[in-house]
C-alpha atoms as a PDB file:
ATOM      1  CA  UNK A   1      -8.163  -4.153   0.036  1.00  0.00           C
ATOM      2  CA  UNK A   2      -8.981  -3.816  -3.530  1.00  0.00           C
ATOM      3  CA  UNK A   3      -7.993  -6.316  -5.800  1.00  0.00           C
ATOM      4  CA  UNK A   4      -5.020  -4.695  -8.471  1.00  0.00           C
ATOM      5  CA  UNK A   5      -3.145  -6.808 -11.110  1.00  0.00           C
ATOM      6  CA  UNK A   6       0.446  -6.689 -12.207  1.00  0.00           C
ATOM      7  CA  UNK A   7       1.136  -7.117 -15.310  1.00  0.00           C
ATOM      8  CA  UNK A   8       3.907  -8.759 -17.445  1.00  0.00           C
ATOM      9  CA  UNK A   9       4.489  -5.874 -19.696  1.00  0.00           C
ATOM     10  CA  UNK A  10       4.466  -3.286 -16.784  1.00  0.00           C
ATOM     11  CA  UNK A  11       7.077  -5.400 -14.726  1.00  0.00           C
ATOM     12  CA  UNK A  12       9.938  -2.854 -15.015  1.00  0.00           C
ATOM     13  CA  UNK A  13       7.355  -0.448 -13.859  1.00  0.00           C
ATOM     14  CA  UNK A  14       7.007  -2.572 -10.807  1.00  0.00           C
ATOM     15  CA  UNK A  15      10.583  -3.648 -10.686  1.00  0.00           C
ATOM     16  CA  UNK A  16      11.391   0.170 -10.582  1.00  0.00           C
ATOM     17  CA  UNK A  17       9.528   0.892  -7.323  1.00  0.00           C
ATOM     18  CA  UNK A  18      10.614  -2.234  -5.409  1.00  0.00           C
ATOM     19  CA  UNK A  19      14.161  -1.523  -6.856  1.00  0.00           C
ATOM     20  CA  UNK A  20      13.616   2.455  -5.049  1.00  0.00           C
ATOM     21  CA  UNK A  21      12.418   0.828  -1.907  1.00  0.00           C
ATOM     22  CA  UNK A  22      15.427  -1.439  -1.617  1.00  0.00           C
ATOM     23  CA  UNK A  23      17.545   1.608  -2.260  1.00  0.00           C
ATOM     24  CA  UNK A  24      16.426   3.662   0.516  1.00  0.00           C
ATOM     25  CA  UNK A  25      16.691   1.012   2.823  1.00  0.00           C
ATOM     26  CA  UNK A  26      20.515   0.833   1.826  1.00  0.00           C
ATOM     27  CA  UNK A  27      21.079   3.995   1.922  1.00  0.00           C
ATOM     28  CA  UNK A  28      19.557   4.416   5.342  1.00  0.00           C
ATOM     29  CA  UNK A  29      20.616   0.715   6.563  1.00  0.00           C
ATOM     30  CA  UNK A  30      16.919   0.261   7.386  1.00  0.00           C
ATOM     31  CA  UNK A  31      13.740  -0.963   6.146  1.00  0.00           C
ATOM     32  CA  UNK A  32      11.905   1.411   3.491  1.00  0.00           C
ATOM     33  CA  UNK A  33       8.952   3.341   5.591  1.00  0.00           C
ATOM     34  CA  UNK A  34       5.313   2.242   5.652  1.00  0.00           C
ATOM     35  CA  UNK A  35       4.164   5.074   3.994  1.00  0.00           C
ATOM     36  CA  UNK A  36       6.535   4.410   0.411  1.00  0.00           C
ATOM     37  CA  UNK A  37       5.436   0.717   0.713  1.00  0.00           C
ATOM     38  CA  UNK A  38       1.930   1.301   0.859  1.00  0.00           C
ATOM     39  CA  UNK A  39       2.138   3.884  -1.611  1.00  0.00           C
ATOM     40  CA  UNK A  40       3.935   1.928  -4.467  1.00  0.00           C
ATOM     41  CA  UNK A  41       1.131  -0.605  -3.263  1.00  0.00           C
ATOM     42  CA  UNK A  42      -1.443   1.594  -4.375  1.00  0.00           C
ATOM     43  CA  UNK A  43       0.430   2.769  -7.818  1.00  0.00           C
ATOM     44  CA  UNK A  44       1.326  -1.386  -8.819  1.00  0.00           C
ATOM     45  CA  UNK A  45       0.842  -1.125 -12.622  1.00  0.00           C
ATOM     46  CA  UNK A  46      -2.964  -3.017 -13.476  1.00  0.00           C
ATOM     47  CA  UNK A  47      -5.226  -3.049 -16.566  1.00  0.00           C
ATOM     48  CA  UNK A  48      -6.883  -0.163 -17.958  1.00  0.00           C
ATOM     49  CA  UNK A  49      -9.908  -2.383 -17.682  1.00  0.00           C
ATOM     50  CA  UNK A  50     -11.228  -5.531 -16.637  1.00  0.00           C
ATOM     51  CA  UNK A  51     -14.351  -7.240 -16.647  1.00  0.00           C
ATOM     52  CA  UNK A  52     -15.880 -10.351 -15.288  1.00  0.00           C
ATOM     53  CA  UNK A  53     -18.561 -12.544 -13.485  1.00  0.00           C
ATOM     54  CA  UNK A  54     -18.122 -12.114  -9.529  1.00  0.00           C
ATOM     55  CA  UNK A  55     -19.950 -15.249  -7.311  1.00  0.00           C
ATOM     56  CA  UNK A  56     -20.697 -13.734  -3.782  1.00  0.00           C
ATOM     57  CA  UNK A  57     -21.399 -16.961  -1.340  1.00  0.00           C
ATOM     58  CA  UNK A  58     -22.357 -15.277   2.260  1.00  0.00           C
ATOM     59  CA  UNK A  59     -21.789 -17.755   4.998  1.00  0.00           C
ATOM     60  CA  UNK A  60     -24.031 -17.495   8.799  1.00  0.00           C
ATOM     61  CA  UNK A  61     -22.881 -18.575  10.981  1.00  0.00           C
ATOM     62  CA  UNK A  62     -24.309 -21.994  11.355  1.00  0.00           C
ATOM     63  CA  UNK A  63     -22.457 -22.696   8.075  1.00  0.00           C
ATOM     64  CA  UNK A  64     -25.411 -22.220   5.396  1.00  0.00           C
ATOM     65  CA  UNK A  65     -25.141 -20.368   2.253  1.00  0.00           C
ATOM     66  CA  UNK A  66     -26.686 -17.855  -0.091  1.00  0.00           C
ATOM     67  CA  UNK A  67     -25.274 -17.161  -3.280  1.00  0.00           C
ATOM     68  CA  UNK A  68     -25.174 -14.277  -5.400  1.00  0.00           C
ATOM     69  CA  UNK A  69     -24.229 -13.230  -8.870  1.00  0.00           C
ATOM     70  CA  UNK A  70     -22.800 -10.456 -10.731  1.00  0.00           C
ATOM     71  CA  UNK A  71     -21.397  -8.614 -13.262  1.00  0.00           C
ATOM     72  CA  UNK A  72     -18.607  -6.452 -12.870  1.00  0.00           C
ATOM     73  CA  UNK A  73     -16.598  -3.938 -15.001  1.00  0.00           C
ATOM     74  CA  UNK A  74     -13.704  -1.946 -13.862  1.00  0.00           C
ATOM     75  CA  UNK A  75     -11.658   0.982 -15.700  1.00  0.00           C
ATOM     76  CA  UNK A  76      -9.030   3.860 -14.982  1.00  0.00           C
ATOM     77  CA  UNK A  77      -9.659   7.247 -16.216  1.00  0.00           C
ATOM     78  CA  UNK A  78      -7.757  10.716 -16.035  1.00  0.00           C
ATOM     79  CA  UNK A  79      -6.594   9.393 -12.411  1.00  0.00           C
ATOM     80  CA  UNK A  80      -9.934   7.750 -11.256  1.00  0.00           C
ATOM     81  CA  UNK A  81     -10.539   4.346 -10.853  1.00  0.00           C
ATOM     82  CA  UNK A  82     -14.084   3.316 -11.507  1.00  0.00           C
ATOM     83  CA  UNK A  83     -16.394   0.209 -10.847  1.00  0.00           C
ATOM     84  CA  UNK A  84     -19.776  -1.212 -11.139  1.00  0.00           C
ATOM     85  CA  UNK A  85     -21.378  -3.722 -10.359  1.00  0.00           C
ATOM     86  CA  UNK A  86     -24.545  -5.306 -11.328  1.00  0.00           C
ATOM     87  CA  UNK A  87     -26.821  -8.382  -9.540  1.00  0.00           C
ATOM     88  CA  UNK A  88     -27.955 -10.538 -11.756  1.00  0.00           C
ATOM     89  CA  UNK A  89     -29.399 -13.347  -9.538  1.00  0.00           C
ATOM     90  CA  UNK A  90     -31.379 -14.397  -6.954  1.00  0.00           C
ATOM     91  CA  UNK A  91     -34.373 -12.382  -7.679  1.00  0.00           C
ATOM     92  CA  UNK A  92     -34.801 -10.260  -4.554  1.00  0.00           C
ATOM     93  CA  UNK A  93     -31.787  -8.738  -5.168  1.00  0.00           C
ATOM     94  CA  UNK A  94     -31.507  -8.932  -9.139  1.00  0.00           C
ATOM     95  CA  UNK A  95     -31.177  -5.182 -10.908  1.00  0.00           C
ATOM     96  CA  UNK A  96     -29.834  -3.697  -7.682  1.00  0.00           C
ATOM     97  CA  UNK A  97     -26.488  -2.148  -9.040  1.00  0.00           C
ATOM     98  CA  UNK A  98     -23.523   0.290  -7.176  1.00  0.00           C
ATOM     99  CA  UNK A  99     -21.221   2.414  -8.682  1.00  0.00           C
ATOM    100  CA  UNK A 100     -17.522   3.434  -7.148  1.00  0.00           C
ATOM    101  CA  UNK A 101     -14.955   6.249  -7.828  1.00  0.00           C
ATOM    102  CA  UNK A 102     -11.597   6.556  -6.465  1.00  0.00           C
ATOM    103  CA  UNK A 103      -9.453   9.118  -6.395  1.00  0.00           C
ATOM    104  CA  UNK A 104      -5.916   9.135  -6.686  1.00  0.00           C
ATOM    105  CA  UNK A 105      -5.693  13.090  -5.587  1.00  0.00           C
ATOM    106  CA  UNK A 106      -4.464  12.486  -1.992  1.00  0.00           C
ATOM    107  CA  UNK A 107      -7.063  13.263   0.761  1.00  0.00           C
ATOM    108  CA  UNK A 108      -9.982  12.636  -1.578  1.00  0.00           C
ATOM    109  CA  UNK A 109     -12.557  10.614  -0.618  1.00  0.00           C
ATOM    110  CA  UNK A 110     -14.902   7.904  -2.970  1.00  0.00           C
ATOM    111  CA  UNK A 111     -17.959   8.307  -5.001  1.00  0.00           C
ATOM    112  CA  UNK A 112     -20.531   5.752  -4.572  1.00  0.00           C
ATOM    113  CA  UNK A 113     -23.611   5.426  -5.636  1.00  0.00           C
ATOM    114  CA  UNK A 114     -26.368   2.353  -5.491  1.00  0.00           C
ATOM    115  CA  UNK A 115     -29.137   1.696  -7.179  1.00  0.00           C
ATOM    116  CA  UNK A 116     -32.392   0.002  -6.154  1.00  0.00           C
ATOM    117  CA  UNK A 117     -35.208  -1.593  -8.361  1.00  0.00           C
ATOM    118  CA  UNK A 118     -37.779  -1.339  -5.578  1.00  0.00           C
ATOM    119  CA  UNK A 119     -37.130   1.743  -5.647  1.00  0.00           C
ATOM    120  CA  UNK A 120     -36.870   2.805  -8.789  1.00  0.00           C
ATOM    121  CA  UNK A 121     -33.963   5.242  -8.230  1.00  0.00           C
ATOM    122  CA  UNK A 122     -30.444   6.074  -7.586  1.00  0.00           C
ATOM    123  CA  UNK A 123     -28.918   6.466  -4.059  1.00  0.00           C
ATOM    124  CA  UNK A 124     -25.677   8.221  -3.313  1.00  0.00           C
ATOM    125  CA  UNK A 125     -23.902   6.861  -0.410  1.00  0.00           C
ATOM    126  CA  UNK A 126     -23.260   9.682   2.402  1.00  0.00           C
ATOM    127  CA  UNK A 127     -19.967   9.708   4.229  1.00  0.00           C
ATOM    128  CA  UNK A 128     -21.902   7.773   7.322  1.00  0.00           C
ATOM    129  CA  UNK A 129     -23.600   5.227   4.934  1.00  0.00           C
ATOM    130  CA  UNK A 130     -20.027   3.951   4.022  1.00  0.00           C
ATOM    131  CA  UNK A 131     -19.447   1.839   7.055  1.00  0.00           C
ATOM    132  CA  UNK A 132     -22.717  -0.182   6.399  1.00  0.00           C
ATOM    133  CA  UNK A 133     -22.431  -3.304   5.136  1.00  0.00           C
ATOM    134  CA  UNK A 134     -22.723  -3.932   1.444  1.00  0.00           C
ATOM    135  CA  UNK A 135     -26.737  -5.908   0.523  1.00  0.00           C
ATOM    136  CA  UNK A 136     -26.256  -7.994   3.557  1.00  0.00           C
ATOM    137  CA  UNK A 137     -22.638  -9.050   3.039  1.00  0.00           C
ATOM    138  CA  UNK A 138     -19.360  -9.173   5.441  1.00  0.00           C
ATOM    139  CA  UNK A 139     -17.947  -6.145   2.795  1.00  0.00           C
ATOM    140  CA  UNK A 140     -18.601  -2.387   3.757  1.00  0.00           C
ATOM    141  CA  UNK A 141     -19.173   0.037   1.448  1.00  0.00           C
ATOM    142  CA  UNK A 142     -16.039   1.557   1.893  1.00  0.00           C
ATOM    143  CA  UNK A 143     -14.264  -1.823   1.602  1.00  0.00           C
ATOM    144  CA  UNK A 144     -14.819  -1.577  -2.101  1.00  0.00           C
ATOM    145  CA  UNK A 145     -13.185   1.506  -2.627  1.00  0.00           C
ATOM    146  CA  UNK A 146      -9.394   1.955  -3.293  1.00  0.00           C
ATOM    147  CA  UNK A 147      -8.426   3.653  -0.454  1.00  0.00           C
ATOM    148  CA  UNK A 148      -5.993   6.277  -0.593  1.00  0.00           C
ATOM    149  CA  UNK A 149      -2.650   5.835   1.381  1.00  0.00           C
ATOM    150  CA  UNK A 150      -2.535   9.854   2.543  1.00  0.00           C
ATOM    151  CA  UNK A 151      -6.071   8.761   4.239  1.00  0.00           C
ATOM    152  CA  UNK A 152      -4.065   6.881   7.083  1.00  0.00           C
ATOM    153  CA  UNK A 153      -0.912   6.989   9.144  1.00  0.00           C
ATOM    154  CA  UNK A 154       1.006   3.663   8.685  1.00  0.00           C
ATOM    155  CA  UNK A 155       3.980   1.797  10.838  1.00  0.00           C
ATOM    156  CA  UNK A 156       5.363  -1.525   9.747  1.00  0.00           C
ATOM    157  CA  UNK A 157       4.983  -3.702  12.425  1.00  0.00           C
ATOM    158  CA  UNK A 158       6.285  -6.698  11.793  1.00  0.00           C
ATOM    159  CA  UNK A 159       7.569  -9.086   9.484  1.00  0.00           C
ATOM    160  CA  UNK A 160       6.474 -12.853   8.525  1.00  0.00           C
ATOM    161  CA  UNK A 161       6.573 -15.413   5.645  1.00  0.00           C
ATOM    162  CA  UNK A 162       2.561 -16.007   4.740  1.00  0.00           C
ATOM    163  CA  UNK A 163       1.937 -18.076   1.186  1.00  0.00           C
ATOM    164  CA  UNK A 164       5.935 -18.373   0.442  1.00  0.00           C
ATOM    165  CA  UNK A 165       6.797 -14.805   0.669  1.00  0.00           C
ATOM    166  CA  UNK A 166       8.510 -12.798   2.999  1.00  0.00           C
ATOM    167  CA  UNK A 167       5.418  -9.805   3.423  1.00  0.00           C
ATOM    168  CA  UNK A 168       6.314  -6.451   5.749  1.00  0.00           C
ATOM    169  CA  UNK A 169       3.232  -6.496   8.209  1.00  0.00           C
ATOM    170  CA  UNK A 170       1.893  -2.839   7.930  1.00  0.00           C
ATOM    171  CA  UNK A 171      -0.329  -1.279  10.784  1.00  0.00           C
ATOM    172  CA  UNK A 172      -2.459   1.588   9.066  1.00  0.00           C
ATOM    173  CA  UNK A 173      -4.664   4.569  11.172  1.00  0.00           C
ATOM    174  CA  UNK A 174      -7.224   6.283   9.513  1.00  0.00           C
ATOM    175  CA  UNK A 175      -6.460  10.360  10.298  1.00  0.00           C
ATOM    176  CA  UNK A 176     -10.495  10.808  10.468  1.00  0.00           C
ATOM    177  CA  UNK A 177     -11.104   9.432  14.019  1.00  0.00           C
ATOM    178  CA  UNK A 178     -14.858   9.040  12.417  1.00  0.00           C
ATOM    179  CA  UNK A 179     -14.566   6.679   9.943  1.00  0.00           C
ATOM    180  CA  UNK A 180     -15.463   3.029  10.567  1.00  0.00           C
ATOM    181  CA  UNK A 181     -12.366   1.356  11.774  1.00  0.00           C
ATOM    182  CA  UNK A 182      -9.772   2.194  14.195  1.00  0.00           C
ATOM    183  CA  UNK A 183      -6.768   0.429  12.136  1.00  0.00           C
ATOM    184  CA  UNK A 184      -5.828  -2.292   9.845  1.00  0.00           C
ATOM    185  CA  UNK A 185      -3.350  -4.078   9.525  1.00  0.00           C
ATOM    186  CA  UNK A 186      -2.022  -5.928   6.350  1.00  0.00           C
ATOM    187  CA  UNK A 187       0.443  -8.732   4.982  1.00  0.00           C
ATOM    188  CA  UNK A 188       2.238  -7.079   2.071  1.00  0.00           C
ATOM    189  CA  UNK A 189       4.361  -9.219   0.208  1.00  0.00           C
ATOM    190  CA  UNK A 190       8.048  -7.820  -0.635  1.00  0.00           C
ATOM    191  CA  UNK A 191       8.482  -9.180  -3.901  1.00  0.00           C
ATOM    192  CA  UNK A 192       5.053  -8.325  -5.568  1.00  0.00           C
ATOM    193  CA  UNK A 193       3.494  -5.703  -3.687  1.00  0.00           C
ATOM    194  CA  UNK A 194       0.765  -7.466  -3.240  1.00  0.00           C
ATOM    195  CA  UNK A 195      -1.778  -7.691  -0.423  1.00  0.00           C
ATOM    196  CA  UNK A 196      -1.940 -11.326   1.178  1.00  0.00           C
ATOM    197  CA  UNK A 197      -3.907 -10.271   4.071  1.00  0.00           C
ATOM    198  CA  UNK A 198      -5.819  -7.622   5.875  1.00  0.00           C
ATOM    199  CA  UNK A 199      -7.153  -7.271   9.658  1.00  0.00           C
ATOM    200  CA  UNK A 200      -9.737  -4.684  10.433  1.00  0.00           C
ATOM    201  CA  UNK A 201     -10.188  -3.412  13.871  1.00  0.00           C
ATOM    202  CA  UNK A 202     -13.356  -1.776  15.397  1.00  0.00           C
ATOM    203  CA  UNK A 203     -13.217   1.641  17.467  1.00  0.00           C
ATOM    204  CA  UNK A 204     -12.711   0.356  20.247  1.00  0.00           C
ATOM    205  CA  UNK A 205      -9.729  -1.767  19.011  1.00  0.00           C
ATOM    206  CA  UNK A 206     -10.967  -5.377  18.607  1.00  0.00           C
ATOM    207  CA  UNK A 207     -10.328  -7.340  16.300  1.00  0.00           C
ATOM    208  CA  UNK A 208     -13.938  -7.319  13.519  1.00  0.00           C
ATOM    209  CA  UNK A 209     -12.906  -8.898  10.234  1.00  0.00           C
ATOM    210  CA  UNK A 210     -10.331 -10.869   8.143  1.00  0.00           C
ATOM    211  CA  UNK A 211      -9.716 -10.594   4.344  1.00  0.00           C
ATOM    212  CA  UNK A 212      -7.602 -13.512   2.940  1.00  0.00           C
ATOM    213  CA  UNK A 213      -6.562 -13.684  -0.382  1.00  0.00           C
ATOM    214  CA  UNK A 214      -7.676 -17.733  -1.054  1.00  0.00           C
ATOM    215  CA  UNK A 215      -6.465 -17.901  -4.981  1.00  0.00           C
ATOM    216  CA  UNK A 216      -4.483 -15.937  -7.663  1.00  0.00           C
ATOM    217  CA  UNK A 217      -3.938 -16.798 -11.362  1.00  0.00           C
ATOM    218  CA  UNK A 218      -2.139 -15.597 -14.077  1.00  0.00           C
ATOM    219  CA  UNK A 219      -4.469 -14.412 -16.659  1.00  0.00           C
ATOM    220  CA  UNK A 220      -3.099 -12.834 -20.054  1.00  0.00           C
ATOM    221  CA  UNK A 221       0.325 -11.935 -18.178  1.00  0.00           C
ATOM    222  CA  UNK A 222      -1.551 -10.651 -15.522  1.00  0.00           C
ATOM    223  CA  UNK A 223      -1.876 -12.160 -12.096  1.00  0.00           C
ATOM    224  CA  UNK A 224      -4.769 -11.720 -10.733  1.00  0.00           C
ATOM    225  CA  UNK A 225      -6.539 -12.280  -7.260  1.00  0.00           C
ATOM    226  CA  UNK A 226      -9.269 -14.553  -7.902  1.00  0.00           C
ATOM    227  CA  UNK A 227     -10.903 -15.436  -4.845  1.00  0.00           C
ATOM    228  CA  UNK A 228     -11.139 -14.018  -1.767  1.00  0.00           C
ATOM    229  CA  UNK A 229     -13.039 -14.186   1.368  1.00  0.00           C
ATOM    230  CA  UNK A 230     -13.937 -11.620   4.749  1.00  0.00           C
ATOM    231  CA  UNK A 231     -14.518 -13.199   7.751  1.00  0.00           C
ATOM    232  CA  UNK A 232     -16.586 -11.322  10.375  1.00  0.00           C
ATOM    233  CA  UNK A 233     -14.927 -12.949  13.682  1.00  0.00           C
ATOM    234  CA  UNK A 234     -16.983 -10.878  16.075  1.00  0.00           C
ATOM    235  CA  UNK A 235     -20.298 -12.369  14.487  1.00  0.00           C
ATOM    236  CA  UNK A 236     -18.748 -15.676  12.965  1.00  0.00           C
ATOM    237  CA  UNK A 237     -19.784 -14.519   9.355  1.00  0.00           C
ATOM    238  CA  UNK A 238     -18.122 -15.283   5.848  1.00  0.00           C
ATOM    239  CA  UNK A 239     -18.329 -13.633   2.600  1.00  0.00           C
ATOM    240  CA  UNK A 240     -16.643 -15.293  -0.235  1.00  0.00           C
ATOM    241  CA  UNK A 241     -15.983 -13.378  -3.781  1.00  0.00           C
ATOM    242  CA  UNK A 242     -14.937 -15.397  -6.452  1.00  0.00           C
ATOM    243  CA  UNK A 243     -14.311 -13.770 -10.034  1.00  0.00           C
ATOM    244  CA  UNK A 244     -14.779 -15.866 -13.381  1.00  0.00           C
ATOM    245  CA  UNK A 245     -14.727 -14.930 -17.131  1.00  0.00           C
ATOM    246  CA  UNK A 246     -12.112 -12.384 -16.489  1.00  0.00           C
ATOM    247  CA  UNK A 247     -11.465 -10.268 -19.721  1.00  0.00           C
ATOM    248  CA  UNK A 248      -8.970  -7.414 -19.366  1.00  0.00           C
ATOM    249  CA  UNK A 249      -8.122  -4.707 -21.519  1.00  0.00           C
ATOM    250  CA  UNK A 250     -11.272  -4.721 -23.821  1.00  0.00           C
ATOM    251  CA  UNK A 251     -11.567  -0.983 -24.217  1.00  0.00           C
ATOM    252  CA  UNK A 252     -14.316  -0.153 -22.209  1.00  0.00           C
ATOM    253  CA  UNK A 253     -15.156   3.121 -22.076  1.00  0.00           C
ATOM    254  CA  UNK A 254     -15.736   5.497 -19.181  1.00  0.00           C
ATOM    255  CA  UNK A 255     -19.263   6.312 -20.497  1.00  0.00           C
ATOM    256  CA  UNK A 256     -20.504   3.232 -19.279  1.00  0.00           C
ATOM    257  CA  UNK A 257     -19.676   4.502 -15.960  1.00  0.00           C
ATOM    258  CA  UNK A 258     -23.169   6.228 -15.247  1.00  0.00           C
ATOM    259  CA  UNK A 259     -26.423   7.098 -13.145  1.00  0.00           C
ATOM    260  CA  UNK A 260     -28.137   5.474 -16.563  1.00  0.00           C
ATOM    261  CA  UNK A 261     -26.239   2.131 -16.467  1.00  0.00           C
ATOM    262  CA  UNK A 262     -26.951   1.830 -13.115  1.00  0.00           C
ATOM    263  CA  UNK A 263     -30.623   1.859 -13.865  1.00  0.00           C
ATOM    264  CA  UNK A 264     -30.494   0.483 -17.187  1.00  0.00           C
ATOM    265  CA  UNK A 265     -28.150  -2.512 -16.522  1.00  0.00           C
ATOM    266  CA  UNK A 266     -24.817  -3.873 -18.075  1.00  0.00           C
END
């Protein structure tokens, strides 16, 4: 579940596709379907960029720590949204740096690429390679990707108040019986679009891991998701992300999102 803002000035946007949902469900006397909700999920208005400082904590599961830190940058262009990220601390891991591109032509998958000092080169990430975790963290690869809705079937479920909203509870299947998990499911609130929460089953249909949305703000009209956390329940794991020093809409420019920054740095 990637983290997208909404906006002040792109309310009516937003107010436009909750306002179409409600009116199918009149006209129909029934809920919306799973597929429009998770679909005007994916198009919620957010900045053209944002940038920031991103604290990774991973938690064993005897409770001790180890913390990370990063940079991060973020942009949309022509239709593809693009991120990298950069570690600047401790020093085993410091340099290391991965690159994603999503696609918002349906059926198309991500970009990734990773970088590694010891190495002294760039890594794409294979199709297979996106189910492994992410440098030792509770994250996949393909968890930090925007995933597509066309990728998976979806059926609402369910719904239940979580954090003071009434949220549809979605079930989603990917259509590649290869990829990672069997299903998720996720909280989605009604009146925001937003994700609250996200469940991620294994292939053989246990429950793995948790994402909970732990803190959102309202930075420069936007509100933004500021801390979250993935809990591993099959190996008792956490990962918490927590973003700082948010600056949105500084004009960053989609050169910066390259093979050479990657090795150069941010």
């Amino acid at each position: 579940m990637n983290i997208k803002a909404t906006n002040s000035k792109a309310l009516n946007l937003a107010a436009a596709l909750l306002l179409g949902l409600m009116a199918v469900a009149t006209a129909g006397a029934a809920e919306p379907t799973a597929e429009s909700i998770m679909q005007a999920v994916y198009d919620r208005p957010q900045p053209a960029d944002t940038s920031g400082l991103l604290t990774m904590t991973l938690i064993d599961a005897k409770g001790r720590e180890r913390v990370r830190s990063l940079e991060q940058r973020l942009a949309t262009f022509g239709g593809v949204d693009k991120k990298i990220m950069e570690f600047k601390s401790p020093a085993d891991v410091k340099g290391t740096a991965f690159m994603n591109w999503s696609y918002a032509e349906a059926g198309r998958s991500d970009d990734q690429w990773i970088y590694l000092p010891a190495l002294k080169r760039v890594k794409r990430i294979s199709s297979d390679g996106k189910g492994d975790a992410f440098m030792g963290s509770d994250f996949s690869y393909d968890d930090l990707a925007e995933r597509h809705p066309s990728r998976d079937t979806h059926a609402i479920i369910g719904s239940e108040i979580m954090n003071g909203e009434a949220c549809w509870i979605i079930e989603s299947k990917a259509k590649d019986a290869t990829e990672g998990y069997s299903k998720t499911i996720s909280w989605i609130s009604k009146e925001r679009l937003t994700g609250f929460k996200r469940e991620y089953y294994d292939r053989k249909g246990a429950l793995l891991k948790t994402l909970s949305v732990q803190e959102t703000r309202i930075i420069g009209g936007y509100l933004m998701i500021t801390r979250t956390e993935m809990h591993n329940v099959q190996k008792n794991t956490r990962t918490r992300m927590e973003f700082a020093d948010l600056k949105l809409d500084t004009g960053i420019t989609d050169e910066l999102f390259s093979e050479r920054t990657l090795t150069r740095g941010l």
